[in-house]
C-alpha atoms as a PDB file:
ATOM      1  CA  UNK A   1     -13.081 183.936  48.547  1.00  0.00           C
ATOM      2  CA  UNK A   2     -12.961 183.577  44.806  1.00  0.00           C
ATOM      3  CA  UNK A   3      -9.539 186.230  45.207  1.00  0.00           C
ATOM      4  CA  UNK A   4      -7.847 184.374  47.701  1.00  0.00           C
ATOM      5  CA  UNK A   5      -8.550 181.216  45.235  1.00  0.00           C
ATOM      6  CA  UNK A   6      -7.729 182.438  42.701  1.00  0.00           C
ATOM      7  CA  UNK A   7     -10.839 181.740  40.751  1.00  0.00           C
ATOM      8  CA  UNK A   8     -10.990 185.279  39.503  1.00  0.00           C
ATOM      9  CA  UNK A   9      -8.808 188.092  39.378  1.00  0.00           C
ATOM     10  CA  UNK A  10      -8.268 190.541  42.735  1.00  0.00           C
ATOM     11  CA  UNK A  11      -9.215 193.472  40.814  1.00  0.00           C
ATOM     12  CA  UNK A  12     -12.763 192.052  39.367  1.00  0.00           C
ATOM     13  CA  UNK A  13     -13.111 191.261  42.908  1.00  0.00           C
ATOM     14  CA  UNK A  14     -12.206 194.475  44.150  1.00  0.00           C
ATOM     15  CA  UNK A  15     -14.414 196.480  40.841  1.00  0.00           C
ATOM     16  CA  UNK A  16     -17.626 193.596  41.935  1.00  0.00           C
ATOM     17  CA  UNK A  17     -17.430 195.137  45.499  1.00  0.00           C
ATOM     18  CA  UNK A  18     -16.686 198.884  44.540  1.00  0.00           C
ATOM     19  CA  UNK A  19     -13.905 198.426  47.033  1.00  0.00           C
ATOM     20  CA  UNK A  20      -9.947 199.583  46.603  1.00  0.00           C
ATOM     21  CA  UNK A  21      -7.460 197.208  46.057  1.00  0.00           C
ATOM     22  CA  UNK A  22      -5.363 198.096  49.349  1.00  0.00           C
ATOM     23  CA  UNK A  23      -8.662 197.563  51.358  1.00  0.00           C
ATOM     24  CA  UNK A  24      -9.273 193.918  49.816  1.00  0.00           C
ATOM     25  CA  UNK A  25      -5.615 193.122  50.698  1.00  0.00           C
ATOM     26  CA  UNK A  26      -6.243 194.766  54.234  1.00  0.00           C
ATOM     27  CA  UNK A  27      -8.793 192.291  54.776  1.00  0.00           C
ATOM     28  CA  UNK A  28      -7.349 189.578  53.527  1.00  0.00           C
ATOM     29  CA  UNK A  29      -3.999 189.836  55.717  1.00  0.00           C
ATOM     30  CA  UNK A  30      -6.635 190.252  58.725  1.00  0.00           C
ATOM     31  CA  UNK A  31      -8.324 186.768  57.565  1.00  0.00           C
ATOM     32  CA  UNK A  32      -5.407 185.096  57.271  1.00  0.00           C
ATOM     33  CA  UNK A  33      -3.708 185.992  60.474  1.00  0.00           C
ATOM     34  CA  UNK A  34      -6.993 185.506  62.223  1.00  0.00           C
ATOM     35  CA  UNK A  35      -7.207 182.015  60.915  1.00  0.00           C
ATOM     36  CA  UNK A  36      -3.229 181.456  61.942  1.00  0.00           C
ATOM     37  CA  UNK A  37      -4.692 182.662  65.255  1.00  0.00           C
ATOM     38  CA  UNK A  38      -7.858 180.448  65.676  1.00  0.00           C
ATOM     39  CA  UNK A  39      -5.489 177.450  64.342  1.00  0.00           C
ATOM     40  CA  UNK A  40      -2.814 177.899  67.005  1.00  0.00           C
ATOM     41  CA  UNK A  41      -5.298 178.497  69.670  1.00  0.00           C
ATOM     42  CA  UNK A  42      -7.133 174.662  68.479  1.00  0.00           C
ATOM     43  CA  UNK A  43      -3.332 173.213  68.638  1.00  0.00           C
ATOM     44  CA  UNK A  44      -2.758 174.529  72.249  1.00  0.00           C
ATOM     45  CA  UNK A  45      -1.994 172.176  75.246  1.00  0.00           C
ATOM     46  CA  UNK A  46      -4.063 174.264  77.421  1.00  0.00           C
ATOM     47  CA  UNK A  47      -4.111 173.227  81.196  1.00  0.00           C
ATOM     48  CA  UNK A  48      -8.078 172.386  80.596  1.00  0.00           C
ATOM     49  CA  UNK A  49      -7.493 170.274  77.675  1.00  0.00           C
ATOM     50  CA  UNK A  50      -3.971 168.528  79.209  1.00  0.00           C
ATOM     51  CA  UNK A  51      -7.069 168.081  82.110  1.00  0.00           C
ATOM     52  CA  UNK A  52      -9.299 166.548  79.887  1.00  0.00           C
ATOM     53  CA  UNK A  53      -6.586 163.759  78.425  1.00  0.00           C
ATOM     54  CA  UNK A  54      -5.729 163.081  81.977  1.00  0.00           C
ATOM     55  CA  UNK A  55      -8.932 162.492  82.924  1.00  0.00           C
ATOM     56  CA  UNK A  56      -9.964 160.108  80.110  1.00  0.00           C
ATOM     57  CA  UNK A  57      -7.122 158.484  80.965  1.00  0.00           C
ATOM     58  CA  UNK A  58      -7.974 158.056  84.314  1.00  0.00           C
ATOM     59  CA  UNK A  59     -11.495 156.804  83.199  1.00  0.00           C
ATOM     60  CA  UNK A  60      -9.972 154.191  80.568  1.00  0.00           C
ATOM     61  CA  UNK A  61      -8.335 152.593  83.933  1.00  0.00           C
ATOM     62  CA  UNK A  62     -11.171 152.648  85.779  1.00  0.00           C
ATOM     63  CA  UNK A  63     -13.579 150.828  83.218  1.00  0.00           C
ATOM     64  CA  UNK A  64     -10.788 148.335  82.908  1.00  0.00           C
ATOM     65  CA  UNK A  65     -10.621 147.510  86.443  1.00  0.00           C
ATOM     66  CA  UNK A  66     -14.769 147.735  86.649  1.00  0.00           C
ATOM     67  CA  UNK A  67     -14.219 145.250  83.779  1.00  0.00           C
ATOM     68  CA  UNK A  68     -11.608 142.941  85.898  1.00  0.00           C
ATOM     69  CA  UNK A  69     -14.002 143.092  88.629  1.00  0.00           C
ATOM     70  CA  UNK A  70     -17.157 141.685  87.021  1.00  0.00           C
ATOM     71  CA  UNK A  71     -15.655 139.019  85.852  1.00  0.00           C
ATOM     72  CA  UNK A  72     -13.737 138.115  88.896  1.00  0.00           C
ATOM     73  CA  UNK A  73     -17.505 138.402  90.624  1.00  0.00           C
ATOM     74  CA  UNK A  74     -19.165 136.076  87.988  1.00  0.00           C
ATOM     75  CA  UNK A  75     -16.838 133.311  88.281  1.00  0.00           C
ATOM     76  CA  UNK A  76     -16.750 133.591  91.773  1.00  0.00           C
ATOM     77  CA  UNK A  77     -20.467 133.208  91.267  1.00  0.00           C
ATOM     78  CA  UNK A  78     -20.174 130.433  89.337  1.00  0.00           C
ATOM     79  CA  UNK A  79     -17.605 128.685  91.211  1.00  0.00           C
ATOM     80  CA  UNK A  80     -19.949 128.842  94.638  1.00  0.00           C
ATOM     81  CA  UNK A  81     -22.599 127.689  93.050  1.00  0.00           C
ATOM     82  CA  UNK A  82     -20.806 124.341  92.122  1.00  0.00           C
ATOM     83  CA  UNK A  83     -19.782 123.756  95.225  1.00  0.00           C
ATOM     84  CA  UNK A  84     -23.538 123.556  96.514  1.00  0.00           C
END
C-alpha cells in the first residue's frame, strides 16, 4: 500500500518484496479494477435491493396507519367513557 500512496518509492517496494517491477504493477492494475468492480457492484439497483426500498416503504405506511389507528382507538376510548 505504501506504493500506491506514495509513501515510498515503487522500486523499494518492489526490492523489499524481491518482486519485479512489471509484477507489482500487474497487481496493482488487478486491485484497482477489482475495487472499480466491488464499487459498482455496491452502487447497483439490483432487483433485491429496488425490493428492499419498496418494502421499507411499504412498512413506513403501514406503521403510520398502525399509528392513525391507535389513536383513533384511544379517543374513541376516551370519548365512551364520558358518555357513561
Amino acid at each position: 500500500m505504501a506504493g500506491l500512496r506514495g509513501d515510498r518509492s515503487v522500486r523499494d517496494v518492489c526490492r523489499e518484496y524481491e518482486i519485479s517491477e512489471t509484477l507489482y504493477y500487474s497487481w496493482r492494475d488487478k486491485l484497482l479494477e477489482g475495487g472499480k468492480a466491488a464499487l459498482a457492484a455496491s452502487n447497483a439497483r439490483t432487483p433485491e435491493r429496488v425490493e428492499v426500498v419498496e418494502l421499507k416503504k411499504k412498512v413506513a405506511a403501514l406503521e403510520r396507519t398502525l399509528g392513525r389507528k391507535t389513536y383513533e382507538l384511544e379517543v374513541a376510548g376516551e370519548l365512551s367513557r364520558d358518555w357513561t
